[in-house]
N, C-alpha and C. Protein backbone atom coordinates (compact mmCIF):
# COMPACT_ATOMS: atom_id res chain seq x y z
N UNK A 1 -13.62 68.43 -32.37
CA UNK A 1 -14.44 67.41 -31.77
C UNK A 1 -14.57 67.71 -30.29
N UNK A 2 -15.94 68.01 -30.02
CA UNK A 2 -15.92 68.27 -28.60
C UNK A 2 -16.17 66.69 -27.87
N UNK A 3 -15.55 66.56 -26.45
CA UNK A 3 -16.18 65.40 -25.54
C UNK A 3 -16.95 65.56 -24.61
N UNK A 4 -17.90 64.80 -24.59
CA UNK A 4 -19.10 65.15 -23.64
C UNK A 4 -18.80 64.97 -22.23
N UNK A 5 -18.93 65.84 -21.32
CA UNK A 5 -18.84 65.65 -20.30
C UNK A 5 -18.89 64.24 -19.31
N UNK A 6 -19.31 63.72 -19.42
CA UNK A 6 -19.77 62.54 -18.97
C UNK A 6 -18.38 61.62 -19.36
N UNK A 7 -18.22 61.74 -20.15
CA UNK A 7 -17.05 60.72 -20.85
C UNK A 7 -15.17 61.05 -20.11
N UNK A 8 -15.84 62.23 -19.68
CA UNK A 8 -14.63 62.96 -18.77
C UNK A 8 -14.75 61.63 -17.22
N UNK A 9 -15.49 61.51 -16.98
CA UNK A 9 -15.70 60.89 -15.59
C UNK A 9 -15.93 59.25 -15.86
N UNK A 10 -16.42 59.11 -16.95
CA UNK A 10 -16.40 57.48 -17.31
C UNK A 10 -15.37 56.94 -17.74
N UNK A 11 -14.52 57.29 -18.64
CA UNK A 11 -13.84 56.74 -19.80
C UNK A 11 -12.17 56.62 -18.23
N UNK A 12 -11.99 57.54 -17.10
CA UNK A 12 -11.07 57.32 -15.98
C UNK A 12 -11.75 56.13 -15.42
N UNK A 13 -12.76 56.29 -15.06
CA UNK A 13 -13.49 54.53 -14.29
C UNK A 13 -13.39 53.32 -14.95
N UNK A 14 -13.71 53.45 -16.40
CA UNK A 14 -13.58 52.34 -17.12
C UNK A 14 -12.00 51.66 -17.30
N UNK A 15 -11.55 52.98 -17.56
CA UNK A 15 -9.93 52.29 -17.39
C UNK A 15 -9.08 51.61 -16.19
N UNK A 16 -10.14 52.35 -14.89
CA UNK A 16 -9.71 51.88 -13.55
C UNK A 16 -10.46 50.27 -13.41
N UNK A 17 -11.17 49.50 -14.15
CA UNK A 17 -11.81 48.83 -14.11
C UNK A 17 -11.38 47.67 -14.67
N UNK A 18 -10.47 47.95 -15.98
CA UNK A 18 -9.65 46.95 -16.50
C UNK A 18 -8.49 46.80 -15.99
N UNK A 19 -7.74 47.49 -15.30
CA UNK A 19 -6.13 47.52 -14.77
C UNK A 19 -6.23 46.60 -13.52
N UNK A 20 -5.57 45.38 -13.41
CA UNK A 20 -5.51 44.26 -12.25
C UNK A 20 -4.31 44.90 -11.71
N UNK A 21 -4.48 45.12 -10.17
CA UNK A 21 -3.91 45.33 -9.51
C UNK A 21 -2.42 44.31 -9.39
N UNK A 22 -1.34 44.59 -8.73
CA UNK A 22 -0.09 43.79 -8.16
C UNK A 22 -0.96 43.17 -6.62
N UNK A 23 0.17 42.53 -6.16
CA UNK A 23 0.31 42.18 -5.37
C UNK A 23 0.51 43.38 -4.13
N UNK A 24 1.57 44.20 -4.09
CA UNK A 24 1.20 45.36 -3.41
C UNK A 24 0.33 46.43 -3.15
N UNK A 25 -0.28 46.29 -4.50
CA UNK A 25 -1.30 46.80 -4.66
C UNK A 25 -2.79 46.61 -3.86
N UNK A 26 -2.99 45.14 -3.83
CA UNK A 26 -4.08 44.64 -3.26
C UNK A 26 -3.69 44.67 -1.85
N UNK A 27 -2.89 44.44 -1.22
CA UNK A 27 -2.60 44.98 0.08
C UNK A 27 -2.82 45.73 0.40
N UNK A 28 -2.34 46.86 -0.08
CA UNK A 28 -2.63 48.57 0.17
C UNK A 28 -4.10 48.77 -0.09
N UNK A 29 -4.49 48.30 -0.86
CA UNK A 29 -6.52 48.35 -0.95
C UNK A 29 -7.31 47.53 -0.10
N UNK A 30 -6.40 46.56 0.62
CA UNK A 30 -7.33 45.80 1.67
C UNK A 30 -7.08 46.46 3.11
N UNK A 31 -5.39 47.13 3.16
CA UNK A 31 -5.43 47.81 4.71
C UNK A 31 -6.10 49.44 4.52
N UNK A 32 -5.80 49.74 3.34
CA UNK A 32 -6.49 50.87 3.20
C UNK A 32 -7.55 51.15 3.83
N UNK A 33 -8.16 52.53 4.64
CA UNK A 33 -9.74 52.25 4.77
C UNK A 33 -10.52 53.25 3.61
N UNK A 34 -11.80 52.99 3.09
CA UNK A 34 -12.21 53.17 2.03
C UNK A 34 -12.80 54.83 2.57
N UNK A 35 -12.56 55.17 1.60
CA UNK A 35 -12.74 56.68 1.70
C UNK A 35 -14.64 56.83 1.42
N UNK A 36 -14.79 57.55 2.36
CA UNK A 36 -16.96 58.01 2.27
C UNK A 36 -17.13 59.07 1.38
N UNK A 37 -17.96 58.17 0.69
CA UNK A 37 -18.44 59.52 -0.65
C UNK A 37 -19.05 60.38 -0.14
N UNK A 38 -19.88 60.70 0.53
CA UNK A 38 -20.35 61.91 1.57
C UNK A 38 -19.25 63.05 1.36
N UNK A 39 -17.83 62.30 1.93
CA UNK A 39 -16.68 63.61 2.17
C UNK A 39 -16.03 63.76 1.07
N UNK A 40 -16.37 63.03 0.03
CA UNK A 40 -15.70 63.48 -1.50
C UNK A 40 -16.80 64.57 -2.02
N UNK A 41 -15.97 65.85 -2.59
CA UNK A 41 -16.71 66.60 -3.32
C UNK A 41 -16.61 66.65 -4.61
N UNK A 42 -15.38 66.19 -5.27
CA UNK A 42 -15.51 66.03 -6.97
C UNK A 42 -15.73 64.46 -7.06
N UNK A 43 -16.15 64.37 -8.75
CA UNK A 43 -16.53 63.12 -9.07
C UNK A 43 -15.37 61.90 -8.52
N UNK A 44 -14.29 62.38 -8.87
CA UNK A 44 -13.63 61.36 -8.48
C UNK A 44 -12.84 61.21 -7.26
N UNK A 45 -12.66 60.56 -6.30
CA UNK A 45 -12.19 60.48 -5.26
C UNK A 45 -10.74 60.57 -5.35
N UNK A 46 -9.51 61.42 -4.34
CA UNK A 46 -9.00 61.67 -4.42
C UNK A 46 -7.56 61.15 -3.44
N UNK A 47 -8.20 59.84 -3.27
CA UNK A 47 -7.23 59.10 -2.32
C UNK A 47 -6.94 58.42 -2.87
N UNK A 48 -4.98 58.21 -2.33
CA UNK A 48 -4.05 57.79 -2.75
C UNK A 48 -4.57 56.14 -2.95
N UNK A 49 -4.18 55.25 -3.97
CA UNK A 49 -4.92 53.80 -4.41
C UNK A 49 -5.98 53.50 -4.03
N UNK A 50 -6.76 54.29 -4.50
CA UNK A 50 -8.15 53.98 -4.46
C UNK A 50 -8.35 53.99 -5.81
N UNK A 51 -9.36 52.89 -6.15
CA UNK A 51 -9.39 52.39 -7.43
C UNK A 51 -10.63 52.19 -7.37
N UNK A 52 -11.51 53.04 -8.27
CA UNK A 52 -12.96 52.28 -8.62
C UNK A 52 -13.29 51.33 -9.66
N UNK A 53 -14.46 50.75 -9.28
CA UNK A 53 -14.47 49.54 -9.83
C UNK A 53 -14.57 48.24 -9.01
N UNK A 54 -15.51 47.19 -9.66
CA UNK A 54 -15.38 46.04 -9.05
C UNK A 54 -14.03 44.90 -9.68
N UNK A 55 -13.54 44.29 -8.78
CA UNK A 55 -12.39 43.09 -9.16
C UNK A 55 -13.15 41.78 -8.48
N UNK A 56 -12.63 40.97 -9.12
CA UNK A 56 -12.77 39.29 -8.78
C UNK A 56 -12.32 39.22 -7.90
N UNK A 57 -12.69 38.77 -6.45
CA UNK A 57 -12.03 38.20 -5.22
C UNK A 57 -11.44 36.93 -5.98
N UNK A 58 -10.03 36.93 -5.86
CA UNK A 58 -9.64 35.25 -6.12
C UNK A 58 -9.31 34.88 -4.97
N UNK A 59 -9.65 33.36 -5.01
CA UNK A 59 -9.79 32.65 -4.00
C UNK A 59 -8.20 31.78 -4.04
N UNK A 60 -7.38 31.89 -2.68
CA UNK A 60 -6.36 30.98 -3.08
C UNK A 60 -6.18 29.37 -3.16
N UNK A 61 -5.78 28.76 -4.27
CA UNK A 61 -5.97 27.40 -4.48
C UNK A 61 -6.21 26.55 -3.09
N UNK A 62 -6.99 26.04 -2.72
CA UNK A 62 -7.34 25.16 -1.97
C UNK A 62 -6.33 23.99 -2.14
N UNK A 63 -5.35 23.54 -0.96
CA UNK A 63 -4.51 22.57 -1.64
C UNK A 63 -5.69 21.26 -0.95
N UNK A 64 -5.83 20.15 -1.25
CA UNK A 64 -5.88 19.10 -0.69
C UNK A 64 -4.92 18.53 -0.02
N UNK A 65 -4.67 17.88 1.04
CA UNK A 65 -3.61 16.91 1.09
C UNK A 65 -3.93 15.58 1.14
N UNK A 66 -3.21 15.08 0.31
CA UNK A 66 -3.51 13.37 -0.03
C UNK A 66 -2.94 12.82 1.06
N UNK A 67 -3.31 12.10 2.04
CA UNK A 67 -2.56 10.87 3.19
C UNK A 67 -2.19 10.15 2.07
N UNK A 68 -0.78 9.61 2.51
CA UNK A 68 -0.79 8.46 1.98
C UNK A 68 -0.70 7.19 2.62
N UNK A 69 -0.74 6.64 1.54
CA UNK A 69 -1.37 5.30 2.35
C UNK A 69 -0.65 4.07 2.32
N UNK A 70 -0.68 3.06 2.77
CA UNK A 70 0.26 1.69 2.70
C UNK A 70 0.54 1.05 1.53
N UNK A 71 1.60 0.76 1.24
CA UNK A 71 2.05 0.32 0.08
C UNK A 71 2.37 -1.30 0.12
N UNK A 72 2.75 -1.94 -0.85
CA UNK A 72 3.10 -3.24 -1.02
C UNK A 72 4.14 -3.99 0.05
N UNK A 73 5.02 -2.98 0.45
CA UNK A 73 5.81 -3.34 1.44
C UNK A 73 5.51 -3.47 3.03
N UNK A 74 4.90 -2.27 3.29
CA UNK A 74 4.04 -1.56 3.92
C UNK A 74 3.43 -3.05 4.62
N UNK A 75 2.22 -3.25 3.65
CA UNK A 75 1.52 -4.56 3.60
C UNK A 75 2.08 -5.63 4.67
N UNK A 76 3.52 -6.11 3.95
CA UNK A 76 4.59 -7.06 3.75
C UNK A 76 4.62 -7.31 5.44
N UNK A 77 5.03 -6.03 5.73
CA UNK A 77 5.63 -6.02 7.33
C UNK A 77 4.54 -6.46 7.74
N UNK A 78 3.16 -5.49 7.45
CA UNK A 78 2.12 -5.25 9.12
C UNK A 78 1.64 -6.83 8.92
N UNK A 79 1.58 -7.95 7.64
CA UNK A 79 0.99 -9.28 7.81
C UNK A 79 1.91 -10.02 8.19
N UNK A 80 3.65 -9.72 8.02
CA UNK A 80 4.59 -10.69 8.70
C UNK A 80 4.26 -10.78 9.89
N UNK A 81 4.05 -9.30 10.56
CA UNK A 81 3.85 -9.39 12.34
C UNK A 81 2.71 -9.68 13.03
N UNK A 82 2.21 -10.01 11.90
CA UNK A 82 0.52 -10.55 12.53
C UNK A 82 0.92 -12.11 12.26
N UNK A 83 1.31 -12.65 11.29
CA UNK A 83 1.55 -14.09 10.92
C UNK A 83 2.37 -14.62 12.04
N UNK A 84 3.56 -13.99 12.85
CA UNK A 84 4.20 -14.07 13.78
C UNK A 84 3.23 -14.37 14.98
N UNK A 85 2.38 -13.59 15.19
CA UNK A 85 1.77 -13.24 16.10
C UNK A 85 0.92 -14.61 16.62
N UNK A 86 0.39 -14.88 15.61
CA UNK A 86 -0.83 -16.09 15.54
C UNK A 86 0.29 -17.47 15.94
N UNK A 87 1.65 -17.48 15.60
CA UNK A 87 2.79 -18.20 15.33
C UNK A 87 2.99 -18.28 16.98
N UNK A 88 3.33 -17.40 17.39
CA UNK A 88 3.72 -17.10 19.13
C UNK A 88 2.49 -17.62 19.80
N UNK A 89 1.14 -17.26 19.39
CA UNK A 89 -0.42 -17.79 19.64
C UNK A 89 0.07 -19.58 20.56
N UNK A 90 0.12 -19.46 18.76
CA UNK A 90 -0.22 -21.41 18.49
C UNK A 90 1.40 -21.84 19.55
N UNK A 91 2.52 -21.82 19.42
CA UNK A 91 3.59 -22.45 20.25
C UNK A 91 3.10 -21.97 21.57
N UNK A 92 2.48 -20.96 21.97
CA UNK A 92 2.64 -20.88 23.70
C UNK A 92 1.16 -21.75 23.52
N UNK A 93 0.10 -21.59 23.10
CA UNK A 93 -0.58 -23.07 23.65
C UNK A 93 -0.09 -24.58 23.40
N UNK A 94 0.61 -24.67 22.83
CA UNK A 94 1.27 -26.13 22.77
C UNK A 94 2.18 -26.45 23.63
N UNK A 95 3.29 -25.14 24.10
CA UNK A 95 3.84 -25.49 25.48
C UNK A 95 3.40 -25.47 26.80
N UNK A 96 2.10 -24.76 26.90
CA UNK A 96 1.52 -25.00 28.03
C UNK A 96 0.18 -26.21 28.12
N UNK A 97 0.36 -27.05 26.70
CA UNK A 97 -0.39 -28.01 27.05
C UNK A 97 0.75 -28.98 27.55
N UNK A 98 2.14 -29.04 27.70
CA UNK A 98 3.04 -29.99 28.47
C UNK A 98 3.56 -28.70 29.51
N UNK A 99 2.62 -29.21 30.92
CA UNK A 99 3.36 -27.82 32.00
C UNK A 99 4.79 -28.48 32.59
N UNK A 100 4.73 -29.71 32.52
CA UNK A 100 6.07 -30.65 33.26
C UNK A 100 7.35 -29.55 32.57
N UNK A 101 7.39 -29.77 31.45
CA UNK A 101 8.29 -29.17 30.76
C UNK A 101 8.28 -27.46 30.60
N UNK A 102 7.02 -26.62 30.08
CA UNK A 102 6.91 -25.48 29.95
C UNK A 102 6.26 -24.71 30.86
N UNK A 103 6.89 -23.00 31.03
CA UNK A 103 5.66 -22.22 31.68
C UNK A 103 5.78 -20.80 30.70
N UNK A 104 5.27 -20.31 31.04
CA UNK A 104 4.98 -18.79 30.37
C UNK A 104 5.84 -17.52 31.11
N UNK A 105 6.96 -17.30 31.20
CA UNK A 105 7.93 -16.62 31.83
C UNK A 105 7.43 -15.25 31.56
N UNK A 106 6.88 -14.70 30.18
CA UNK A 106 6.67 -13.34 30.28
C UNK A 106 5.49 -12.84 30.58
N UNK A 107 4.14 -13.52 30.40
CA UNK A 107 2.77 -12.83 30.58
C UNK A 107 2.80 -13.56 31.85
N UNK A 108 1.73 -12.86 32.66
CA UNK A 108 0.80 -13.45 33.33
C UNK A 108 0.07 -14.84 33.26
N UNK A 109 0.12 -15.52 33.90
CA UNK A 109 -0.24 -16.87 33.90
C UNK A 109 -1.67 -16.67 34.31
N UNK A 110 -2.58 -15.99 34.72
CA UNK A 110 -3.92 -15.94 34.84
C UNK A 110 -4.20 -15.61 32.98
N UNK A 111 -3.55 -14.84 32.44
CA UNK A 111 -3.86 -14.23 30.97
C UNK A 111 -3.75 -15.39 30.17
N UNK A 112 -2.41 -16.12 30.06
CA UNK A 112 -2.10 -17.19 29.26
C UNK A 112 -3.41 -18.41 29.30
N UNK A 113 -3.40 -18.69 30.88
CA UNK A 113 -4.40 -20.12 30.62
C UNK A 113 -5.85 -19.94 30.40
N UNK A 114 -6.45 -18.54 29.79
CA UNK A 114 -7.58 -18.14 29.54
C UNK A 114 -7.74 -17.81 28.38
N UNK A 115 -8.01 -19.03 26.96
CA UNK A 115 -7.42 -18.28 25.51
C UNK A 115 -8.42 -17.42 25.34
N UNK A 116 -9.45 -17.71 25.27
CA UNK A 116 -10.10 -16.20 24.69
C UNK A 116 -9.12 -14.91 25.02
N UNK A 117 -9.22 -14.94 26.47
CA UNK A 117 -8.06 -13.19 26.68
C UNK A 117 -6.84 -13.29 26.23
N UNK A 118 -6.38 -14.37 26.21
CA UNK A 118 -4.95 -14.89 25.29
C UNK A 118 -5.08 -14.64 24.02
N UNK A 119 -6.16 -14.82 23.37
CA UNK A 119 -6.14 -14.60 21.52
C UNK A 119 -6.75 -12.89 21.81
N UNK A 120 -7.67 -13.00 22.42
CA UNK A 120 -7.67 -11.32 22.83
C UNK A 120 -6.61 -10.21 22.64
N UNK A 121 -5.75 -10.86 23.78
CA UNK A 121 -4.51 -9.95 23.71
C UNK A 121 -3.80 -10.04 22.78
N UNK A 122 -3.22 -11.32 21.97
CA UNK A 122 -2.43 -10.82 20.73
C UNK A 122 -3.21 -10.67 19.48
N UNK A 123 -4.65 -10.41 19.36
CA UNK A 123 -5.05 -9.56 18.35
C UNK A 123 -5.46 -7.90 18.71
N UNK A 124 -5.42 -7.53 19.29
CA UNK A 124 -5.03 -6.45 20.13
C UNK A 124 -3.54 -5.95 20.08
N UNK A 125 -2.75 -6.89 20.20
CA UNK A 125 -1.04 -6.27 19.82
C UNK A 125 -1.42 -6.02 18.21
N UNK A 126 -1.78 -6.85 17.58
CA UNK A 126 -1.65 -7.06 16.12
C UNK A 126 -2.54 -5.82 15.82
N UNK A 127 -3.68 -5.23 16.00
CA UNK A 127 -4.59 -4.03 15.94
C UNK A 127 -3.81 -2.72 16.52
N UNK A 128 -2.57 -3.08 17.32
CA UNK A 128 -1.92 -1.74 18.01
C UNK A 128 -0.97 -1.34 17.13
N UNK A 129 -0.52 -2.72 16.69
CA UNK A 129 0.87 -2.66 16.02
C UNK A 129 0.45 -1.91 14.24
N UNK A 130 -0.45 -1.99 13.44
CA UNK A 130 -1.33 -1.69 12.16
C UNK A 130 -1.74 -0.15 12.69
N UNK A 131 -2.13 0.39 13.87
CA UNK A 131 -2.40 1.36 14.56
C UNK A 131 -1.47 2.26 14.62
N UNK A 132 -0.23 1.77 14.97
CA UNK A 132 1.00 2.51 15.06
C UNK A 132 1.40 2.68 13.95
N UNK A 133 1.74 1.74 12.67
CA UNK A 133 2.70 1.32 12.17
C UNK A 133 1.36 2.54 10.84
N UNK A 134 0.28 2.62 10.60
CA UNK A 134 -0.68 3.67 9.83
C UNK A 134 -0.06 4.98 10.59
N UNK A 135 0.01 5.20 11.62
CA UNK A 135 0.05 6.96 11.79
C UNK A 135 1.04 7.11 11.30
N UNK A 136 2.32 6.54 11.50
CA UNK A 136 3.54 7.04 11.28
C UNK A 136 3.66 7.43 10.11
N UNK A 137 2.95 6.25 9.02
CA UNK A 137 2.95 6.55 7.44
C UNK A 137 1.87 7.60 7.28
N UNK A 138 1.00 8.02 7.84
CA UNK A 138 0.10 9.32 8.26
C UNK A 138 1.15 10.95 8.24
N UNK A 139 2.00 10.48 9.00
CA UNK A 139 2.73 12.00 9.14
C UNK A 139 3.41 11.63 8.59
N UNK A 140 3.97 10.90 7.76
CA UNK A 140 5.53 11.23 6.75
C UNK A 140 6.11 10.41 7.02
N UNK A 141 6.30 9.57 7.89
CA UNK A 141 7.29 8.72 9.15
C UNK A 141 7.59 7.66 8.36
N UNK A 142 7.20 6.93 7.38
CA UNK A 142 7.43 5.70 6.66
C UNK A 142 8.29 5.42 7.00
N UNK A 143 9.57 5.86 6.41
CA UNK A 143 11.29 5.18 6.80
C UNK A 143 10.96 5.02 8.37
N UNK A 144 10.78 5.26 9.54
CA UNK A 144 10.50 5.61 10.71
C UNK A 144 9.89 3.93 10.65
N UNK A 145 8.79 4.08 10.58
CA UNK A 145 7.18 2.90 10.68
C UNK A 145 8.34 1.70 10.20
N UNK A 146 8.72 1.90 9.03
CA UNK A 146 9.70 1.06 8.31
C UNK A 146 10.65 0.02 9.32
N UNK A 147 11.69 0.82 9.99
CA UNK A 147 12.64 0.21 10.74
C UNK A 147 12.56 -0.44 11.73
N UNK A 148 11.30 0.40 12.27
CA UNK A 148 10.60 -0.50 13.79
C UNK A 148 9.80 -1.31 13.60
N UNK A 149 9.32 -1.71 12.13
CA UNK A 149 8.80 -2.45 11.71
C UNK A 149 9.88 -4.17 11.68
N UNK A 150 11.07 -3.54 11.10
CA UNK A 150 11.89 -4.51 10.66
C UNK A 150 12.11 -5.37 12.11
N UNK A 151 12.73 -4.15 12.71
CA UNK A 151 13.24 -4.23 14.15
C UNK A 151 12.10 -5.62 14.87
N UNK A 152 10.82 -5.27 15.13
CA UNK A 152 9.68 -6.20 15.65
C UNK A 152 9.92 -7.32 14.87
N UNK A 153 9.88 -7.77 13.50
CA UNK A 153 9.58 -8.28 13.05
C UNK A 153 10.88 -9.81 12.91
N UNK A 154 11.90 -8.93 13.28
CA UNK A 154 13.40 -10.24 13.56
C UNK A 154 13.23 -10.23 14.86
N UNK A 155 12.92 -9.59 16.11
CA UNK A 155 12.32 -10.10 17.60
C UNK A 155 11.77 -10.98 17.46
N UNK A 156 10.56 -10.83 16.93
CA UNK A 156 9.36 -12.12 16.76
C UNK A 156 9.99 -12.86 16.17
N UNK A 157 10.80 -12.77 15.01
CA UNK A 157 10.89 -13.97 14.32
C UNK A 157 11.85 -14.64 15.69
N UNK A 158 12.89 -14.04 16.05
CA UNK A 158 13.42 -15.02 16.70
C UNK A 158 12.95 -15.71 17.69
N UNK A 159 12.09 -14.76 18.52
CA UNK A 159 10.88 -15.51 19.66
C UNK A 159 10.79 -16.99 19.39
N UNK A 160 9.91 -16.08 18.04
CA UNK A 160 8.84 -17.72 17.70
C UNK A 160 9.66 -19.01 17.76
N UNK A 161 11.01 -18.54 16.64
CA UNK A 161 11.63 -19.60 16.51
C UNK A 161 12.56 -20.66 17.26
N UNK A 162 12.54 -19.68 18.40
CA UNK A 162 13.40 -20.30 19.64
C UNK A 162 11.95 -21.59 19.96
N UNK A 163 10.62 -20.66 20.49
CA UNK A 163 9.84 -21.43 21.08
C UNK A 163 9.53 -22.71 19.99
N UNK A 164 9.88 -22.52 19.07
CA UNK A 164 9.23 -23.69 18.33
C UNK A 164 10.57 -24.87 18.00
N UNK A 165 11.80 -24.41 17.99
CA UNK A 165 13.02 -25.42 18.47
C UNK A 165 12.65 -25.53 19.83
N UNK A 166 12.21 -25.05 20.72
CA UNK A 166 12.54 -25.93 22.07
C UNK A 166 11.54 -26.79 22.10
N UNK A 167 10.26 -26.85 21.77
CA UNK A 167 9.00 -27.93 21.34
C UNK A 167 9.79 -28.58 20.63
N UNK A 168 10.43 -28.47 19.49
CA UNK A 168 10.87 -30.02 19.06
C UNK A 168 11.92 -30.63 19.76
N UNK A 169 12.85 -29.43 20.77
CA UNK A 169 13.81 -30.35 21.21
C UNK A 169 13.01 -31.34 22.65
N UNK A 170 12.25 -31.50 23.53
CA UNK A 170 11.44 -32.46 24.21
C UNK A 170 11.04 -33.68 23.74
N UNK A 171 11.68 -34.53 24.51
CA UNK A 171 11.18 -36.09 23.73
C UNK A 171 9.23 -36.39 24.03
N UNK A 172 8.79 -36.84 23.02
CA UNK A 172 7.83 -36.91 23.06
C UNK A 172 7.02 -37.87 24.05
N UNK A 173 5.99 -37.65 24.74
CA UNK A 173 5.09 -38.11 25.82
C UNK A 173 5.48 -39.78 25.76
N UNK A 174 5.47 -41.01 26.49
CA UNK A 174 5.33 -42.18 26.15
C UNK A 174 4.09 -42.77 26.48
N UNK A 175 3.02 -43.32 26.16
CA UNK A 175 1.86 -43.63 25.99
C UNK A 175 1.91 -44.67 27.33
């Protein structure tokens, strides 16, 4: 049985065509530089991993990354410290509607007796605090967002609750 010439030079390509390279392999064929058929004189080229034939560029998995996002607890905190918030609101205008008795020791007293900039500013804490308390759970930080969450959230509570025992401890106006 003779083989036809041709089959001498095909039947090496075809086989180079099905064989998937390694991993080292494809390295060495991407730093490799590709040899010019010009300077090849037999059919087949004679450099070391050079492989004819086309291969599939694979593409490496595209990961997504999912943010994640606020959870039930999560929730729990960022509306306790807003509920607080509105809480601290409402007692500092009720103590500065009796000034005999109350003043505003920590803000500014131009800020306090102007509610618009007064509800301004603590929805603005409450928008900083949801602001902060999202990135952290943004980069991973949860336990983090978590504690300083807790942390704010027994401050305020105790704030509030001082200011709202000392309103009831004042005897009331006499007509």
């Amino acid at each position: 049985m003779r083989i036809p010439p041709f089959a001498v030079v095909l039947l090496p390509a075809l086989a180079f065509t099905l064989v998937q390279p390694g991993r080292a392999q494809e390295t060495a064929l991407l730093e490799a530089p590709a040899p010019s058929l010009a300077s090849s004189s037999s059919a087949l080229p004679s450099a070391p991993g050079f492989m004819p034939g086309v291969y599939p560029v694979e593409r490496a998995p595209q990961t997504v990354e999912i943010k994640p996002n606020l959870n039930l607890l999560d929730w729990t905190l960022v509306g306790a410290a807003s509920a607080l918030r509105v809480l601290d609101y409402t007692s500092t205008e009720k103590a500065l509607a009796d000034p005999t008795h109350f003043h505003e020791a920590m803000l500014p007293t131009k800020l306090v007796e102007n509610k618009p900039a007064f509800a301004a500013f603590e929805a603005a804490t409450v928008g900083a605090n949801y602001v902060a308390y999202k990135m952290l759970v943004r980069h991973h930080m949860r336990s983090l967002a978590q504690v300083a969450q807790y942390v704010y959230v027994s401050g305020m509570t105790f704030q509030v609750a001082h200011n709202y025992e000392t309103l009831a401890s004042v005897p009331a106006a006499q007509p």
